[in-house]
N, C-alpha and C. Protein backbone atom coordinates (compact mmCIF):
# COMPACT_ATOMS: atom_id res chain seq x y z
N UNK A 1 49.60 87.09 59.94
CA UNK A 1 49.89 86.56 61.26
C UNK A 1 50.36 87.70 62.16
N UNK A 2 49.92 87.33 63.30
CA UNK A 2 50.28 89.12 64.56
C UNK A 2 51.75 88.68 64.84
N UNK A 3 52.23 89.97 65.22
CA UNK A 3 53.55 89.90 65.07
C UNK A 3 54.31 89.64 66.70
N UNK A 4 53.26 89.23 67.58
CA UNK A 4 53.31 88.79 68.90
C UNK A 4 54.92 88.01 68.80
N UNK A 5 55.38 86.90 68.70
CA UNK A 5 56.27 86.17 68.04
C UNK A 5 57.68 86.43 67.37
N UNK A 6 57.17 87.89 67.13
CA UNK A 6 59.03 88.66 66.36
C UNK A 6 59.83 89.25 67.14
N UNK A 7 60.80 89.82 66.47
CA UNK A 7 62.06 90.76 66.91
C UNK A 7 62.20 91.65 65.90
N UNK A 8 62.67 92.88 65.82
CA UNK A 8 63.24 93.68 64.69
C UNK A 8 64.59 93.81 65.33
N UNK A 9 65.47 93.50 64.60
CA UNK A 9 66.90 93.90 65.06
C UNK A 9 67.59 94.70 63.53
N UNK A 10 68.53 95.45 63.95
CA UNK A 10 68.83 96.36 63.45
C UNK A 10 70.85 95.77 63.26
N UNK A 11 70.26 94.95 62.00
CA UNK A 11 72.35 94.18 61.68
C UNK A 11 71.90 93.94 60.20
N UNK A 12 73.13 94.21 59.76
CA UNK A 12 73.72 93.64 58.03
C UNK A 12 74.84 93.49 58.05
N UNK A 13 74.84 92.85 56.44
CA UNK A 13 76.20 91.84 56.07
C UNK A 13 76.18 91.08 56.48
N UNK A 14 77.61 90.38 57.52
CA UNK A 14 77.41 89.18 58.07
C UNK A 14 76.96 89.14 59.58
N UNK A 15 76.56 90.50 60.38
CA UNK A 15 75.62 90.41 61.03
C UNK A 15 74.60 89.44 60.36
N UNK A 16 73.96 90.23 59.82
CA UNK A 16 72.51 89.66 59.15
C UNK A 16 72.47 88.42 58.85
N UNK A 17 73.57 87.49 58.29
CA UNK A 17 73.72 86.35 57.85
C UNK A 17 73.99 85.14 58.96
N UNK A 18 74.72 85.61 59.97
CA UNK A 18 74.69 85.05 61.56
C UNK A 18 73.75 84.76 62.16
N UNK A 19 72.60 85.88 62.02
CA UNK A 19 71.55 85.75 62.26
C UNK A 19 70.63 84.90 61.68
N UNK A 20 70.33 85.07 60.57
CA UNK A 20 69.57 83.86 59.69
C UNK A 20 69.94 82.33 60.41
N UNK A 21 71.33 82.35 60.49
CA UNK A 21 71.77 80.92 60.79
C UNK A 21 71.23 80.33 62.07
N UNK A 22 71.35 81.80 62.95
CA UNK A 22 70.93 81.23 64.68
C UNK A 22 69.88 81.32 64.31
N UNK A 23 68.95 81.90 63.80
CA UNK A 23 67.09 81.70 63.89
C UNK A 23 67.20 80.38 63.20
N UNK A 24 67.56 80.03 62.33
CA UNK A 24 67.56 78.46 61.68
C UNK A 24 68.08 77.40 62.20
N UNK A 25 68.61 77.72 63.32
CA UNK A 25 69.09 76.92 64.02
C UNK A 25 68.12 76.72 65.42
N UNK A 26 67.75 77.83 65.83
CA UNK A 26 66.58 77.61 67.20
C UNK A 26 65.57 77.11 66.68
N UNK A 27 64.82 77.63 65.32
CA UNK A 27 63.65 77.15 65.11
C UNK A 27 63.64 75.81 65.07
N UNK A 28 64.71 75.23 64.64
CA UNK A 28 65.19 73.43 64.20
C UNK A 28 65.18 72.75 65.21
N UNK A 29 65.35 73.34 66.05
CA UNK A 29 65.86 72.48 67.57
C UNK A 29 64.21 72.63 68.23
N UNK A 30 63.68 73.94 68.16
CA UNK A 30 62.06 73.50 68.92
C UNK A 30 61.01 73.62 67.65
N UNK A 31 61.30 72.77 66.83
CA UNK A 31 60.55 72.15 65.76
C UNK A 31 59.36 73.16 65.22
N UNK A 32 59.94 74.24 65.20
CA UNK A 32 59.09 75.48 64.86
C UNK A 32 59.28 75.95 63.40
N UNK A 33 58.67 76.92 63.00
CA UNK A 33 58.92 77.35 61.51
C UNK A 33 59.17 79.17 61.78
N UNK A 34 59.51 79.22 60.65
CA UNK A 34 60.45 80.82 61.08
C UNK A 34 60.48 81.63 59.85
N UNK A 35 60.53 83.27 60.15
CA UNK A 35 60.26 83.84 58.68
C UNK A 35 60.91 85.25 58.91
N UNK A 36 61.56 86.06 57.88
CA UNK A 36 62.05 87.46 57.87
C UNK A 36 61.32 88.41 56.78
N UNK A 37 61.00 89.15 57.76
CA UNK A 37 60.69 90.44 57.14
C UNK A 37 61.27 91.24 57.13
N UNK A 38 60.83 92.74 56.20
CA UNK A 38 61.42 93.54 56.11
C UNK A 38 60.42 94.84 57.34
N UNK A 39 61.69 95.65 57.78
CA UNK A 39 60.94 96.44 59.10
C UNK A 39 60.61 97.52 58.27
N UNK A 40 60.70 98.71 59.35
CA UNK A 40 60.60 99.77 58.76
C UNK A 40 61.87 100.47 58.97
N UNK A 41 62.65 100.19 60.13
CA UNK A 41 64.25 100.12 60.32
C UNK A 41 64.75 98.78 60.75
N UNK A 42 65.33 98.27 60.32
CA UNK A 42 65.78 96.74 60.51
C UNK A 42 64.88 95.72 59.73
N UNK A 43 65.02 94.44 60.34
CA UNK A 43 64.76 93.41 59.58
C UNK A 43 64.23 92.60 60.71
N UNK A 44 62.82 92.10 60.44
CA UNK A 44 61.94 91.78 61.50
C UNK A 44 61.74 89.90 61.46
N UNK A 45 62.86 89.32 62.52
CA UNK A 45 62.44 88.20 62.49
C UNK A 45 61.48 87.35 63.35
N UNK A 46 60.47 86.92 62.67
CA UNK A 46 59.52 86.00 63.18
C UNK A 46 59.44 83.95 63.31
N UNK A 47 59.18 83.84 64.16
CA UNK A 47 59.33 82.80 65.02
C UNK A 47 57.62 82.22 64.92
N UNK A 48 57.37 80.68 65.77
CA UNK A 48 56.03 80.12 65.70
C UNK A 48 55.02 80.23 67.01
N UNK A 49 56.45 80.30 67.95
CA UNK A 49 56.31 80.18 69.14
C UNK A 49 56.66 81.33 69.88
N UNK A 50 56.82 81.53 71.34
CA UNK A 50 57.51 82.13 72.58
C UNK A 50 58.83 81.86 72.68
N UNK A 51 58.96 80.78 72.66
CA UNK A 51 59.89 80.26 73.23
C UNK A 51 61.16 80.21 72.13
N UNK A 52 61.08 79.79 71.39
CA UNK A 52 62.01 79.84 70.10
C UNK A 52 62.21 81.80 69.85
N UNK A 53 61.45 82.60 70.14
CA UNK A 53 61.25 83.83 70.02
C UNK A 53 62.66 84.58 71.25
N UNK A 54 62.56 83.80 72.31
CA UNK A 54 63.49 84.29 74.03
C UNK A 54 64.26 83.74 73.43
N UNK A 55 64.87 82.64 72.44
CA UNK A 55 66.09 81.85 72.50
C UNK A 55 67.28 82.97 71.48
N UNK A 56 66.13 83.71 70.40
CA UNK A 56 66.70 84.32 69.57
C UNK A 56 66.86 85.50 70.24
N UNK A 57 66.14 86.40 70.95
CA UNK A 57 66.37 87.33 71.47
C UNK A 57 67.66 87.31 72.49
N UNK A 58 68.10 86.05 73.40
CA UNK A 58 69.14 86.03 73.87
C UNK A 58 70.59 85.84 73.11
N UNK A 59 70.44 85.42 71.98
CA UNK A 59 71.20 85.15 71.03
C UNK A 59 71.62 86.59 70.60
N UNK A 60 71.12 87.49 70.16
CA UNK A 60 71.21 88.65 69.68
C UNK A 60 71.88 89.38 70.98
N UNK A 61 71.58 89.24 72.19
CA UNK A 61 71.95 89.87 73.28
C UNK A 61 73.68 89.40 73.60
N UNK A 62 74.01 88.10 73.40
CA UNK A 62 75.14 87.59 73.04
C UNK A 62 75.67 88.06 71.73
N UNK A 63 75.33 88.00 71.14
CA UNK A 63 76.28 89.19 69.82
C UNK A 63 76.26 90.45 69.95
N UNK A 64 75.79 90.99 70.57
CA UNK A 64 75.76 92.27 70.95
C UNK A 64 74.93 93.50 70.02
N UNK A 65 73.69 92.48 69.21
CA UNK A 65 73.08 93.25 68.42
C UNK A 65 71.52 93.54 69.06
N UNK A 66 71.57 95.09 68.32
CA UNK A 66 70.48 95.62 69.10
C UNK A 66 68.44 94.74 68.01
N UNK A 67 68.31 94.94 68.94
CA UNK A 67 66.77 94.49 69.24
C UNK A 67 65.59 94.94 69.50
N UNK A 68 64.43 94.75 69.74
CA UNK A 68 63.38 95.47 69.70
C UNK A 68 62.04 93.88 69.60
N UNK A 69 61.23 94.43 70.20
CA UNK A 69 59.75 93.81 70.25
C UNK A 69 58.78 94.04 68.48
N UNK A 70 58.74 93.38 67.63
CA UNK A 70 58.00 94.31 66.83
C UNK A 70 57.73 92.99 65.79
């Protein structure tokens, strides 16, 4: 699947685990399905949609973790 749809953000520990929760939590709410990869620096989360994709990216912008298109 093209990776149109992701983020690579660059968090561990309970960064990383915060995260899981808010992507499992946006995808739930716009009835989407959701998946993590591994980057080549960071950890690349993918989304179904656009829109579930902006919800997580603002989310990350509110925690103050860095991000990326990828």
């Amino acid at each position: 699947m093209p990776n149109q749809n992701c983020l690579i953000v660059r968090a561990a520990g309970r960064q990383l685990d915060l995260l899981r929760g808010e992507a499992s939590r946006i995808a739930k709410s716009n009835n989407v399905d959701w998946w993590i990869d591994r980057a080549e620096v960071g950890t690349r989360f993918c989304f179904e949609d656009a829109k579930a994709k902006e919800s997580f990216a603002l989310a990350c912008d509110n925690f103050g973790i860095p991000r990326q298109d990828g």
